[in-house]
Protein backbone atom coordinates (compact mmCIF):
# COMPACT_ATOMS: atom_id res chain seq x y z
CA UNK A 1 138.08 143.70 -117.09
CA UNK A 2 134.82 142.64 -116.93
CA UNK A 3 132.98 140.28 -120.02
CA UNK A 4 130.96 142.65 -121.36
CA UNK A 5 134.51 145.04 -121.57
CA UNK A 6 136.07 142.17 -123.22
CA UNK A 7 132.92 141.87 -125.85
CA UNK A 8 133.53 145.50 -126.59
CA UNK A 9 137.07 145.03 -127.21
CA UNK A 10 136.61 142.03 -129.86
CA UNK A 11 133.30 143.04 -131.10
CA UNK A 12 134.05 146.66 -132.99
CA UNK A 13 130.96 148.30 -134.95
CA UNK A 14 132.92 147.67 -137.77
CA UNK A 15 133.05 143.89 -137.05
CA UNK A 16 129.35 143.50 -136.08
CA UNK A 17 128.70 145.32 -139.54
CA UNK A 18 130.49 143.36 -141.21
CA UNK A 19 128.90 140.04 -139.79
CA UNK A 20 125.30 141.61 -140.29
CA UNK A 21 126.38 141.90 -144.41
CA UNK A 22 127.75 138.28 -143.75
CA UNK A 23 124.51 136.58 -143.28
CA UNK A 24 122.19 139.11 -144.80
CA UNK A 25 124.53 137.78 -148.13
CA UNK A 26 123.32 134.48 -146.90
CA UNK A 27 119.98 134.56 -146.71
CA UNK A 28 120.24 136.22 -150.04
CA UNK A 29 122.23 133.26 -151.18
CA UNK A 30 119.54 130.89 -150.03
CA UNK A 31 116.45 132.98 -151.45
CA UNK A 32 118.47 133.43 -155.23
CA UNK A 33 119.20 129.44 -155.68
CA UNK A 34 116.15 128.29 -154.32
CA UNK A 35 114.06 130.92 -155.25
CA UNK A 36 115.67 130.32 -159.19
CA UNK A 37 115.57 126.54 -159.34
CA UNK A 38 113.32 125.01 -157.24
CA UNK A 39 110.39 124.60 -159.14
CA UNK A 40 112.05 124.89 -163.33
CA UNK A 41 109.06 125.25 -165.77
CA UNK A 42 108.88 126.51 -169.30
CA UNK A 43 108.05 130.09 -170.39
CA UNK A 44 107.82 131.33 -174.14
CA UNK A 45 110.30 129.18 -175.39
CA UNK A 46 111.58 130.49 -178.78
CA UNK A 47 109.58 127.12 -181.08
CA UNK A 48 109.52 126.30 -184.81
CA UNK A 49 106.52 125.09 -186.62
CA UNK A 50 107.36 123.20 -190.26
CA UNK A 51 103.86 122.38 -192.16
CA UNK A 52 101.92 123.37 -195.00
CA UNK A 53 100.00 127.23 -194.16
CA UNK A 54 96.65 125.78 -193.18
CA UNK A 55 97.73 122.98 -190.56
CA UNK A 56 100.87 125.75 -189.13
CA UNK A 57 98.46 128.23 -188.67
CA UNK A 58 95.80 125.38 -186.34
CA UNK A 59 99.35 123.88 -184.84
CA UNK A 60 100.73 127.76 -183.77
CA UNK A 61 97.60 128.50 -182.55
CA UNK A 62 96.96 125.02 -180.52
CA UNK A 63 100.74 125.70 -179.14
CA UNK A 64 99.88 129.35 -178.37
CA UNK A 65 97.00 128.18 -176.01
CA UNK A 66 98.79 125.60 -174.07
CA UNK A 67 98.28 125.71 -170.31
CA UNK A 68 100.94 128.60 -168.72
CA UNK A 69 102.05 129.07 -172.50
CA UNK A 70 105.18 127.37 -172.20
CA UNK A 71 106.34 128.17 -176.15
CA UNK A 72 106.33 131.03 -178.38
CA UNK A 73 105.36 129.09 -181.45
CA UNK A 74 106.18 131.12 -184.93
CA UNK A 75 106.08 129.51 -188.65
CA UNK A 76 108.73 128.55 -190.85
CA UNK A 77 109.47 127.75 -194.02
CA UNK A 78 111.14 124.54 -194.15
CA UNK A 79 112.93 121.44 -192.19
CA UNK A 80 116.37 123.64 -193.86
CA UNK A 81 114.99 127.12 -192.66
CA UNK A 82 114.20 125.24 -188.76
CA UNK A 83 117.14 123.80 -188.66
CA UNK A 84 119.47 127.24 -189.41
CA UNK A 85 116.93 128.96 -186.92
CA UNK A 86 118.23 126.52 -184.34
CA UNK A 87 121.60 126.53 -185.00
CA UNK A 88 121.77 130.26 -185.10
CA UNK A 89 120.33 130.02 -181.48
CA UNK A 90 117.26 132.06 -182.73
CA UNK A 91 114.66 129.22 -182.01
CA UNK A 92 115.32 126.17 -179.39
CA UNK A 93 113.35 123.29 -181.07
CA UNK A 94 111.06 122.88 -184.25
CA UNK A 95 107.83 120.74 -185.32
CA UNK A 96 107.96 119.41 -188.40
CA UNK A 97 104.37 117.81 -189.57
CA UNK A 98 104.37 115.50 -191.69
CA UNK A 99 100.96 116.56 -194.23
CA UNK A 100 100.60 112.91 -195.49
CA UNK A 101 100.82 110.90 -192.36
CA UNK A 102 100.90 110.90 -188.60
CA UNK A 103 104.26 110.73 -187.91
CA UNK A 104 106.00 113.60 -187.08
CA UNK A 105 109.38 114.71 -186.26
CA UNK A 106 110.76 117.09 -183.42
CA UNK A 107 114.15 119.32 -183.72
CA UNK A 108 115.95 119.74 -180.80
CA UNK A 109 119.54 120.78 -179.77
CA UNK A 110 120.37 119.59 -175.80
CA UNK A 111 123.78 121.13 -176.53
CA UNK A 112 121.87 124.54 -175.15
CA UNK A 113 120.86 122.37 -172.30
CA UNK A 114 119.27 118.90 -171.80
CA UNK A 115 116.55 119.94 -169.52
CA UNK A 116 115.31 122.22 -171.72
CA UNK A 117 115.32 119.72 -175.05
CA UNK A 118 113.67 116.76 -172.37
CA UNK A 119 110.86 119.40 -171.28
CA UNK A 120 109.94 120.39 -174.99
CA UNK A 121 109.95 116.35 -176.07
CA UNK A 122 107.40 115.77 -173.12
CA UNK A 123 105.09 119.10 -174.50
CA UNK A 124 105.25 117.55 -177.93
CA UNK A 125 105.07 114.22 -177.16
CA UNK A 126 101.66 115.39 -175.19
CA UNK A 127 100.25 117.58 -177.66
CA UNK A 128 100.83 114.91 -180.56
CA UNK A 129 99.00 111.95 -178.71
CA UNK A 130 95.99 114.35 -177.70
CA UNK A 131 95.82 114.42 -182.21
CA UNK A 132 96.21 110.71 -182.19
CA UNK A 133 99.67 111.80 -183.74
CA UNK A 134 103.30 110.27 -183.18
CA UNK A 135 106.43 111.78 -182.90
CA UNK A 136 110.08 110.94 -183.11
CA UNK A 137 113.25 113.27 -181.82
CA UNK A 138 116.02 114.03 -183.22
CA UNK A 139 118.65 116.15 -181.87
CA UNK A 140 120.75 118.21 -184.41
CA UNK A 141 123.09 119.43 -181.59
CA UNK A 142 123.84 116.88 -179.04
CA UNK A 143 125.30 117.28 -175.65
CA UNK A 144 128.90 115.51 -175.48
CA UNK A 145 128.45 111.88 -173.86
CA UNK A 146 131.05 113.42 -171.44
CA UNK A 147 128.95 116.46 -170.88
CA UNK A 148 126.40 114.80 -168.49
CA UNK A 149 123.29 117.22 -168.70
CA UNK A 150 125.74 119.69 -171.22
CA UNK A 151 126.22 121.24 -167.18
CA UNK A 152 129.81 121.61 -168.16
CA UNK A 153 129.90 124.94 -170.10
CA UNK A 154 127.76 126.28 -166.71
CA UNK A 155 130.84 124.78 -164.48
CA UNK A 156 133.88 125.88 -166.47
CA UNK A 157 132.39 129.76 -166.54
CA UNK A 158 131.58 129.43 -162.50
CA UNK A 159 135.38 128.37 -162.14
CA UNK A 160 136.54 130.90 -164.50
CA UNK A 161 133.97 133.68 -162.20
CA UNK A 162 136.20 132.14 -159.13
CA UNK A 163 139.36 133.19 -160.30
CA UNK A 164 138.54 136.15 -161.41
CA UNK A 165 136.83 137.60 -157.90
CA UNK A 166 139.60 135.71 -155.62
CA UNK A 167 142.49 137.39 -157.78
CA UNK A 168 141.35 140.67 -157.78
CA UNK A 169 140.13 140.17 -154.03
CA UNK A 170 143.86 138.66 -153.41
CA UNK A 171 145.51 141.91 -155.26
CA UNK A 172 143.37 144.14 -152.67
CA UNK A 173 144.20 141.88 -149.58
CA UNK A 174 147.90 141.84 -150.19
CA UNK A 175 148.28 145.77 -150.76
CA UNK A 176 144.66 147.49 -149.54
CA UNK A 177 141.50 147.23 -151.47
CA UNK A 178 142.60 150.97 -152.94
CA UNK A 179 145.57 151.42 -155.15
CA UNK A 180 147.66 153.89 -153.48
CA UNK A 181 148.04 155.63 -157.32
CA UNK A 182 147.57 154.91 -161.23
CA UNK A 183 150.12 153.27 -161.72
CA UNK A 184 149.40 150.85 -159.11
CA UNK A 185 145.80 150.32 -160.20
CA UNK A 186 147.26 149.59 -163.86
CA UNK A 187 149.66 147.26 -162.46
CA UNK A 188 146.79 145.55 -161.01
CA UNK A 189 144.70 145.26 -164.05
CA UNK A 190 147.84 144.06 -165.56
CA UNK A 191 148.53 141.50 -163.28
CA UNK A 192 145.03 140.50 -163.78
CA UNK A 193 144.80 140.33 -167.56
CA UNK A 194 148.00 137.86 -167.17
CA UNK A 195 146.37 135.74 -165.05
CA UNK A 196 143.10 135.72 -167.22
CA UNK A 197 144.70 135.09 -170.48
CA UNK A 198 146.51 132.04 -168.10
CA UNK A 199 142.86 130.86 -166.48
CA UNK A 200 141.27 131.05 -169.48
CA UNK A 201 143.63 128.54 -171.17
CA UNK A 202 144.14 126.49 -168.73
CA UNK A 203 140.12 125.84 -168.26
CA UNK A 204 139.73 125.28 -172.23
CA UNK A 205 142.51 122.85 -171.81
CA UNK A 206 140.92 120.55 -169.30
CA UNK A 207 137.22 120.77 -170.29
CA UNK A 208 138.81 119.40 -174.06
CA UNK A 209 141.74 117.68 -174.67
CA UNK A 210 142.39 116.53 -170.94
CA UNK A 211 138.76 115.55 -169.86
CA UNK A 212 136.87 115.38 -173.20
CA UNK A 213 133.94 117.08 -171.63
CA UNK A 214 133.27 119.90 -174.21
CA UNK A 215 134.16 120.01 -178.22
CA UNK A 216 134.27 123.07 -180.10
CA UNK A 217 137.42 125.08 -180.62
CA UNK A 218 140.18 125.72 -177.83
CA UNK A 219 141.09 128.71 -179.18
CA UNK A 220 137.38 130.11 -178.48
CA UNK A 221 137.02 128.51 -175.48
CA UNK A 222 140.63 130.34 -174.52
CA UNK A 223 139.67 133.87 -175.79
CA UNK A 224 136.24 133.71 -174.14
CA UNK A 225 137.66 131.86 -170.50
CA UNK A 226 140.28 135.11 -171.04
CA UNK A 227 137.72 137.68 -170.95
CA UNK A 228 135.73 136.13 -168.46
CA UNK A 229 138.12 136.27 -165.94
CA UNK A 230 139.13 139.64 -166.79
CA UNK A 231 135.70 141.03 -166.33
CA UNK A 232 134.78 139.26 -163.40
CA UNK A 233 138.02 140.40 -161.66
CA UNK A 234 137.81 144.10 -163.02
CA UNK A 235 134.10 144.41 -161.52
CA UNK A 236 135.89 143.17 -158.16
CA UNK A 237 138.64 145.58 -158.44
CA UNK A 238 136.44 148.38 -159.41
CA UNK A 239 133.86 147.47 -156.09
CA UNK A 240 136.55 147.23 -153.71
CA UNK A 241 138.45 150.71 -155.09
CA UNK A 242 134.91 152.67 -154.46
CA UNK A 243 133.39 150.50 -151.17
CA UNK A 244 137.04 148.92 -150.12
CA UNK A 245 137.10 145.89 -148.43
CA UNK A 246 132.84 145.41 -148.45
CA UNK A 247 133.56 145.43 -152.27
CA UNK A 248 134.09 141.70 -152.19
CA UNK A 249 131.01 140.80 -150.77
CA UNK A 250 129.08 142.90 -153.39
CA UNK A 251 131.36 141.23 -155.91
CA UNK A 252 130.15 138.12 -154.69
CA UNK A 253 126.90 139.05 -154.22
CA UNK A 254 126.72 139.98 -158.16
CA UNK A 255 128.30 137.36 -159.33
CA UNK A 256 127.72 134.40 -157.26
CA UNK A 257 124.24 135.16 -155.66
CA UNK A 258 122.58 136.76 -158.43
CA UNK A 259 124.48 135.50 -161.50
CA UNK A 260 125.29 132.09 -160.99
CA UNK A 261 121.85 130.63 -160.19
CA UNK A 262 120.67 133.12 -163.34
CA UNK A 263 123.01 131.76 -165.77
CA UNK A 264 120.62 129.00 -167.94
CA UNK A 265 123.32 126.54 -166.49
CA UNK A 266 121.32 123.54 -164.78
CA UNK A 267 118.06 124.73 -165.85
CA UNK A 268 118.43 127.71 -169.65
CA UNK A 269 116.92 130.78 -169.47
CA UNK A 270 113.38 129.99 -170.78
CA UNK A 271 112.85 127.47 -168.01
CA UNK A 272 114.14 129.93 -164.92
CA UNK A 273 111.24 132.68 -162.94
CA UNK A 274 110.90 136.11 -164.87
CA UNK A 275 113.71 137.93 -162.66
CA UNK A 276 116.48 135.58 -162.86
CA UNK A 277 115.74 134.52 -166.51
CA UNK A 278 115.58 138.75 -167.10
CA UNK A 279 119.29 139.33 -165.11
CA UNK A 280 120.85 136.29 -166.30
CA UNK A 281 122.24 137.22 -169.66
CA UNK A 282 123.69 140.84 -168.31
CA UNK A 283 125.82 139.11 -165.61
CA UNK A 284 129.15 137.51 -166.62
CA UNK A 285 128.33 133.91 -165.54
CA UNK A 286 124.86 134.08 -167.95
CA UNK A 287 126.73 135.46 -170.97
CA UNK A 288 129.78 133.69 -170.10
CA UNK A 289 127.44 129.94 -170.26
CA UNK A 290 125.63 131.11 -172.92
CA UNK A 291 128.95 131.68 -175.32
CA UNK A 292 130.64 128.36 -174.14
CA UNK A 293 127.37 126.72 -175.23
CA UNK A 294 127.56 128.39 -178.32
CA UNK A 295 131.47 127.83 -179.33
CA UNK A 296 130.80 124.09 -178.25
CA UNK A 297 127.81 122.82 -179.60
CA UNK A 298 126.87 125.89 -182.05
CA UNK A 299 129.31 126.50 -184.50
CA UNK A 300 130.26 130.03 -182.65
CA UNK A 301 126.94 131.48 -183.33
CA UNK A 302 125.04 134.21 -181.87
CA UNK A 303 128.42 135.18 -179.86
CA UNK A 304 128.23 139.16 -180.05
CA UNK A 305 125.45 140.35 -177.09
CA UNK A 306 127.28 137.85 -174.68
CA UNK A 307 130.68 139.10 -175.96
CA UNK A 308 129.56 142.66 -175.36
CA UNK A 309 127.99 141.95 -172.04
CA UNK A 310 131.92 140.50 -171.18
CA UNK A 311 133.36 143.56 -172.36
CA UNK A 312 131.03 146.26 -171.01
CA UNK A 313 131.80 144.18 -167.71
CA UNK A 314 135.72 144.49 -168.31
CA UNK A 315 135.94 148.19 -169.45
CA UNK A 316 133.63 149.75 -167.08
CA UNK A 317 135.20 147.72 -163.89
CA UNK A 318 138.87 148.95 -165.29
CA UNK A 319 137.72 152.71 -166.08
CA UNK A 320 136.30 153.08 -162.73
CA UNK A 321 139.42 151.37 -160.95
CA UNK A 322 141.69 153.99 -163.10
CA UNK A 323 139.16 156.91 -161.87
CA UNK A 324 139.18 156.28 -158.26
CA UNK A 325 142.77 155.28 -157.94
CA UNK A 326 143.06 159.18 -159.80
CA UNK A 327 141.75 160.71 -156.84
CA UNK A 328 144.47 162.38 -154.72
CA UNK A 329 143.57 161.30 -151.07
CA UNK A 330 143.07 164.11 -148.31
CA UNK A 331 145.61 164.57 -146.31
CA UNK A 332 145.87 164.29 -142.46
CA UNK A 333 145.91 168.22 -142.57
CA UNK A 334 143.11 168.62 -145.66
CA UNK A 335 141.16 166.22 -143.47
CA UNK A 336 140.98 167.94 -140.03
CA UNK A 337 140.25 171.32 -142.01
CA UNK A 338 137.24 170.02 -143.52
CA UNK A 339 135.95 168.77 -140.73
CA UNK A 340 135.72 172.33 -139.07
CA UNK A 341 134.46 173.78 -141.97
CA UNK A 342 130.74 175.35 -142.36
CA UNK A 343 128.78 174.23 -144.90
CA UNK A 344 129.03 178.13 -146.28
CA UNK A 345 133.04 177.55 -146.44
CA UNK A 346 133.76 180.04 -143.27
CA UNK A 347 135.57 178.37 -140.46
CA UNK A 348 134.05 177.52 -137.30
């Protein structure tokens, strides 16, 4: 048998296929991280200004006008009123002017992410000198000091994301990417939820009491690591039931390519290009990073879109699985019939 015989016989269509998704999906890998964090900068960052009418309506207006408007500058009432607005995750920093001198005093949170609370102390800080004006920071929701650049919410969702896509891609390995019937597609999901509920403990348990690296309540961080899983593996499950085994490479492709480098982890939202700051909180590992943030540094606020996002995830990826594993497969004899069928119905 000749080479090019033998490069036949190893090389099926299927194979080559499957090798042309392999590094299209990394290319797109390359293009999604670098094209998302190469070059961070701010964009209409949510921004509280605290002074009396007059000097918040010439401080909005000077902040409205900054080069590449980096903030979205509103009023507010008081220090209280900022300080609620920031904590509620409605607003990520505040100005408060001081009226009878020209010191003034910036509210920030790096809990939400460092790079974001630097970048709006180095706006301030550059605004205030250009007024011959002085400011001091103070951050009303600190990052852990085990928490180095509050990255670990971002890297305790991405391992919960793992899980979820290798168990469900495991389940489909072990036994074909279809279930053969309903009950084996709920004995999937089953299987699934078991090992969620077990992954998402088991993460909340070393980000706090082993390593220290996040506060906030382990209960939270349980529930949410729970559901995170779960919808992350029910997506999978769902792909592979209606594309089989190329389902795991558009699982990854959602989650990994196009969520994880969306998800406000190393650089938040506000500071990522239009399309991945616009994707990032409908993906799991944006609303996932965005919830740990919030049960760690925020008191549980502003939970309930990236909750919803989590369970739209979980229920569509388990309905469709149920649906497809539904459908009664042709067989052998259904098959060959079809195939000599007219379009009209008559057989050829």
């Amino acid at each position: 048998m000749s080479f090019v015989d033998e490069l036949k016989n190893a090389v099926t269509p299927r194979a080559a296929l499957l090798v042309v998704g392999v590094f299209a999906l990394q290319l797109l890998f390359i293009t999604s991280y670098v094209g998302a964090l190469h070059h961070p900068k701010p964009r209409d960052v949510p921004f509280g200004v605290v002074a009396p009418q007059a000097v918040s309506e010439r401080f909005v207006g000077q902040l409205e006008q900054l080069p590449g408007g980096p903030l979205d500058p509103r009023a507010v009432a008081d220090e209280a009123e900022a300080r609620d607005k920031i904590m509620n995750r409605e607003i990520d920093g505040a100005l408060i002017v001081d009226p009878t001198g020209p010191a003034d005093t910036l509210l920030v949170a790096s809990g939400g992410g460092t790079a974001l609370s630097t970048t709006l102390e180095k706006i301030v800080t550059t605004v205030e000198a250009g007024q011959q004006r002085t400011v001091r920071t103070l951050d009303i929701a600190p990052a852990s000091r085990e928490d180095f650049n509050g990255l670990s919410s971002f890297y305790l969702v991405v391992g919960w994301c793992v899980g979820g896509y290798i168990c469900a891609a495991i389940l489909a390995i072990s036994s074909g990417a279809r279930p053969a019937n309903r009950s084996r597609a709920v004995i999937r999901l089953g299987v699934l939820a078991l090992y969620s509920v077990l992954g998402g403990l088991g993460g909340a348990l070393i980000v706090g009491p082993v390593l220290g690296a996040l506060p906030g309540s382990i209960a939270g961080l349980w529930g949410l690591g729970a559901l995170v899983v779960f919808s992350v593996g029910a997506a999978t499950l769902a792909l592979q039931s209606v594309f089989g085994i190329v389902g795991i490479g558009l699982a990854i492709l959602l989650i990994v390519v196009a969520g994880n480098p969306s998800a406000g982890g190393a650089f938040p939202l506000p500071m990522l290009p239009p399309f991945w700051s616009w994707i990032g909180s409908a993906l799991p590992p944006g609303a996932g990073t965005w919830a740990a943030r919030s049960i760690a540094y925020f008191k549980g606020n502003d939970l309930t879109a990236s909750l919803l996002v989590l369970s739209a995830w979980a229920v569509v990826g388990s309905a469709v699985t149920l649906v497809v594993s539904s459908l009664k497969p042709k067989t052998p004899d259904e098959a060959i019939v079809a195939e000599v069928e007219t379009p009209g119905g008559a057989r050829s």
